[in-house]
Protein backbone atom coordinates (compact mmCIF):
# COMPACT_ATOMS: atom_id res chain seq x y z
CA UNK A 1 105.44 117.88 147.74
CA UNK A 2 102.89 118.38 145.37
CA UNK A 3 101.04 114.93 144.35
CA UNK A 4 100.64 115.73 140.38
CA UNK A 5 104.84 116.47 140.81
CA UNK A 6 105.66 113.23 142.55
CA UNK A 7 103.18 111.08 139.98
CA UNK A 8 105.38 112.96 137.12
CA UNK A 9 108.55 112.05 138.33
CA UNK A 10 107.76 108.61 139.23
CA UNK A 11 106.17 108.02 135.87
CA UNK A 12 109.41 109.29 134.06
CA UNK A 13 111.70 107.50 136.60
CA UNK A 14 109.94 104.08 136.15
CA UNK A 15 109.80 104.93 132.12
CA UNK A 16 113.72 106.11 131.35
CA UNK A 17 115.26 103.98 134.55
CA UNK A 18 113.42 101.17 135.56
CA UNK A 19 112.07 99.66 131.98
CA UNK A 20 115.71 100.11 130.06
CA UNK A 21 117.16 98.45 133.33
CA UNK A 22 114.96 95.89 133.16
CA UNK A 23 115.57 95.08 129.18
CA UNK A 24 119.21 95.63 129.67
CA UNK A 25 118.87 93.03 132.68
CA UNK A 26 116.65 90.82 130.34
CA UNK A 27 118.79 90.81 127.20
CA UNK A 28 122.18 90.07 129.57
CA UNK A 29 120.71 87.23 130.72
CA UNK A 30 119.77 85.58 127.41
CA UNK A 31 122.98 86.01 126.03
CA UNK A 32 124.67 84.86 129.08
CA UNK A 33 122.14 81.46 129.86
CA UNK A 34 120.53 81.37 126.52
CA UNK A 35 116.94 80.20 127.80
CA UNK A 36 113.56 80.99 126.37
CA UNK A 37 112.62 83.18 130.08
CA UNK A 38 115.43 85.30 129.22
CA UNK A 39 114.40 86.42 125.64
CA UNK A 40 110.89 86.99 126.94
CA UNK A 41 111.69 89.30 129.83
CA UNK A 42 113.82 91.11 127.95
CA UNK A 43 111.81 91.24 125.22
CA UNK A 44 108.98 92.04 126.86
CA UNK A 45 111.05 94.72 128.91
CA UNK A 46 111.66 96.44 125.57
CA UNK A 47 108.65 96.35 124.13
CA UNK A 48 107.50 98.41 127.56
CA UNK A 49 110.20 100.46 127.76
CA UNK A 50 109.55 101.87 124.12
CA UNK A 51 105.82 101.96 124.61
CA UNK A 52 106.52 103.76 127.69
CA UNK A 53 108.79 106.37 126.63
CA UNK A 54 106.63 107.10 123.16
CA UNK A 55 104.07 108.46 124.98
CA UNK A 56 106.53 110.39 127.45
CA UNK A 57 108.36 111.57 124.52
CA UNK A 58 104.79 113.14 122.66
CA UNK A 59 105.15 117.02 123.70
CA UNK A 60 101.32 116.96 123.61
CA UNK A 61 101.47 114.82 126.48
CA UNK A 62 102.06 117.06 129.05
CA UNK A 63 98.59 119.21 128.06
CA UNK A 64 96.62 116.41 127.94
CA UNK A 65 94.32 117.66 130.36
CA UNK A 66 93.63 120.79 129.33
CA UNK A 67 93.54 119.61 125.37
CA UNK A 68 92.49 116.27 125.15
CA UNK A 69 89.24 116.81 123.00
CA UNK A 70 91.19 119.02 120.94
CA UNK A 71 93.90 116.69 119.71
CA UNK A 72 94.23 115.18 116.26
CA UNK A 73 93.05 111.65 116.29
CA UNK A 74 96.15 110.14 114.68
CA UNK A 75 97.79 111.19 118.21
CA UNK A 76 94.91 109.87 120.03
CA UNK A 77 95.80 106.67 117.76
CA UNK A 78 99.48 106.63 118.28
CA UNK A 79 99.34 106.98 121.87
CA UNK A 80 96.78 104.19 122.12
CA UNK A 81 99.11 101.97 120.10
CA UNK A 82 102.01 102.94 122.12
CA UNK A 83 100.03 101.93 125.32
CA UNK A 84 98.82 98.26 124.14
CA UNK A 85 102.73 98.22 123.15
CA UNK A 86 103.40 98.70 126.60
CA UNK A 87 101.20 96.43 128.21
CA UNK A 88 101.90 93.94 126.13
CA UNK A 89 105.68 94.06 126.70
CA UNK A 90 104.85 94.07 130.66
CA UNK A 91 103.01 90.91 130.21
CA UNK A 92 105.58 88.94 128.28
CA UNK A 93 108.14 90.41 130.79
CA UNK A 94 106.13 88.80 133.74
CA UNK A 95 105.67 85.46 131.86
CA UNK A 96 109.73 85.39 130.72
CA UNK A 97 110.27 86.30 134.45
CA UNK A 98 108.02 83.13 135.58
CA UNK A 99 109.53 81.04 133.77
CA UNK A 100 113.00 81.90 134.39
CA UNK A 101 111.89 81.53 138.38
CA UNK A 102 110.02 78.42 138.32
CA UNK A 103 111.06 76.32 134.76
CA UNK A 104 113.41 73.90 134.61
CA UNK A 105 116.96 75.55 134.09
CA UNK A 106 119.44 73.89 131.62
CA UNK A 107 123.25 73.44 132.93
């Protein structure tokens, strides 16, 4: 199998299946425990999820390579947006995931 046809399908598997699992997994378990971890996983699952799929979603994506220099820079913008989106989501995810694992859970 082609490398640059495995790196596209695991990029749009871990952006369309993994992330919304993840936020769906997140949100259940705020509404079900009500703790602080569980809004900011799935929060922060969200926020990565959309950031994620924006820039999957841009049909200029897919030329990047061969267009790059010759895209607007308001796409440029977007897409750089969308990807501190992204990151920023991942990190809140990992922090609401810490401290459902290791802070004190209410009964």
């Amino acid at each position: 199998m082609d490398n640059q046809l495995l790196l596209k399908v695991l990029s749009l598997l871990y952006s369309f299946v993994s992330l919304p699992a993840l936020a769906i997994a997140g949100a259940t378990y705020f509404f079900k425990f009500r703790t602080n971890g569980g809004m900011l996983f799935g929060g922060g699952a969200a926020l990565a999820a959309i950031g994620s799929m924006y820039n999957k979603l841009i049909p200029w994506q897919n030329f990047l390579s061969e267009t790059q220099y010759r895209l607007p820079d308001w796409v440029h913008l977007t897409m750089s947006i969308a990807l501190t989106i992204h990151l920023i989501g991942l990190n809140i995810m990992v922090v609401g995931l810490l401290m459902m694992t290791f802070g004190k859970q209410k009964v």
